[in-house]
Protein backbone atom coordinates (compact mmCIF):
# COMPACT_ATOMS: atom_id res chain seq x y z
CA UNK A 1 0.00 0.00 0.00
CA UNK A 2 1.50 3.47 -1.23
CA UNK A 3 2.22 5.97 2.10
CA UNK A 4 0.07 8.67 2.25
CA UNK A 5 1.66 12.37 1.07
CA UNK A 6 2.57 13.87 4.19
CA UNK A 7 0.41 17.42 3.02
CA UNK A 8 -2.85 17.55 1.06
CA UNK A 9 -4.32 20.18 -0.66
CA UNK A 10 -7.28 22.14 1.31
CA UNK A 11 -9.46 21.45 -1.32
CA UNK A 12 -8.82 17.39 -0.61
CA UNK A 13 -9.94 17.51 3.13
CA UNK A 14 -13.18 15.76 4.15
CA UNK A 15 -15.54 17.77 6.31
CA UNK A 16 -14.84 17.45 9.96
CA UNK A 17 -11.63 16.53 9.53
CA UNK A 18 -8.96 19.12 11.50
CA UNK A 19 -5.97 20.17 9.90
CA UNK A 20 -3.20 22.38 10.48
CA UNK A 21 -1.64 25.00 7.71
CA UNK A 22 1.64 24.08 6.25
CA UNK A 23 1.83 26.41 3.45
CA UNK A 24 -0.04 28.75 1.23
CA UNK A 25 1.57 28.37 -2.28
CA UNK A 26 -0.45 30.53 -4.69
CA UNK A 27 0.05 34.11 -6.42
CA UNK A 28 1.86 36.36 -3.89
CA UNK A 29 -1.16 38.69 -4.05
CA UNK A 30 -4.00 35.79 -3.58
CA UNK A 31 -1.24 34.50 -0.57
CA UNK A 32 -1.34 37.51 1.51
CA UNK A 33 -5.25 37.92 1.24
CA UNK A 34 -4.91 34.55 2.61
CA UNK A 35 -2.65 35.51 5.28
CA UNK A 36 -4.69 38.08 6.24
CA UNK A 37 -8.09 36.16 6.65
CA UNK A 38 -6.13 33.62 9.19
CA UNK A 39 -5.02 30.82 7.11
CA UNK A 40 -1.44 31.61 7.80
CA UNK A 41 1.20 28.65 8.62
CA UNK A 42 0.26 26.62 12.33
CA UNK A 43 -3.24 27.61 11.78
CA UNK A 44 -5.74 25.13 12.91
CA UNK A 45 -8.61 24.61 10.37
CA UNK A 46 -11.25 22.53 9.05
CA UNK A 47 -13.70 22.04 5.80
CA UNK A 48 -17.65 22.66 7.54
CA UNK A 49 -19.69 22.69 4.48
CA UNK A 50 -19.09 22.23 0.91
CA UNK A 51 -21.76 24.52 -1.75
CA UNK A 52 -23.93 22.70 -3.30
CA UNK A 53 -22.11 23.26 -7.00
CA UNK A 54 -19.06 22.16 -4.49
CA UNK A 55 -17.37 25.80 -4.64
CA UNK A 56 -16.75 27.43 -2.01
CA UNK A 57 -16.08 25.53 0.61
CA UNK A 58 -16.89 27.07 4.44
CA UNK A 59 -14.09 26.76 6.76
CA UNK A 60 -14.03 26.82 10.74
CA UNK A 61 -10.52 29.04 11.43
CA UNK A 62 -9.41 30.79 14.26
CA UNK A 63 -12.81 30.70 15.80
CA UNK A 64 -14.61 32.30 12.60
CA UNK A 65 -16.52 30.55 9.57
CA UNK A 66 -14.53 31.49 6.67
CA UNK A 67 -15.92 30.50 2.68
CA UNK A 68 -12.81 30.30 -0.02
CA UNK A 69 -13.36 28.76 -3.58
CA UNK A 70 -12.11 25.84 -4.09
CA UNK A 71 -9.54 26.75 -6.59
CA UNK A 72 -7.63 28.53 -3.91
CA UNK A 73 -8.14 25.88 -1.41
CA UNK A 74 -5.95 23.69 -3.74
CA UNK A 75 -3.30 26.30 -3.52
CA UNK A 76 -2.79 25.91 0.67
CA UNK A 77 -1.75 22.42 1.80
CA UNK A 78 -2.68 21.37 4.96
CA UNK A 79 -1.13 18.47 7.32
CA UNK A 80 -3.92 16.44 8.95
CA UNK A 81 -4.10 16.82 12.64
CA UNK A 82 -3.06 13.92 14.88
CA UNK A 83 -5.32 12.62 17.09
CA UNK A 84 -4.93 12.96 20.77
């Protein structure tokens, strides 16, 4: 069985499922807008809802619901939270 990838893409994470920001790897402009709505390296985070078209996706960050479209989601890789 092939090892999982040790970082996904946002886009890729199943709702529910916590993650933590590893790196935002878009457009420099797009990447600060980013930065600046939370989803900045260490961040915890996690998909909540998915559109019914599936874009955008509603994200729990920092306390906050926060909606991104998908295509940037694919641009911010994520590491999947251990469990405790």
């Amino acid at each position: 069985m092939p090892a999982k990838p040790e970082t996904e893409p946002l886009a890729d994470l199943p709702i529910g499922v916590r993650a933590v920001v590893d790196r935002v790897s878009c457009a420099r402009s797009v990447a600060v807008r980013l930065y600046e709505m939370g989803l900045v390296p260490g961040t915890s985070v996690s998909v909540t809802r998915i559109a019914p078209l599936g874009d955008p996706l509603e994200l729990e960050v920092r306390g906050y619901s926060l909606s991104i479209r998908r295509l940037e989601a694919r641009e911010v890789l994520v590491k999947r939270a251990s469990d405790p």
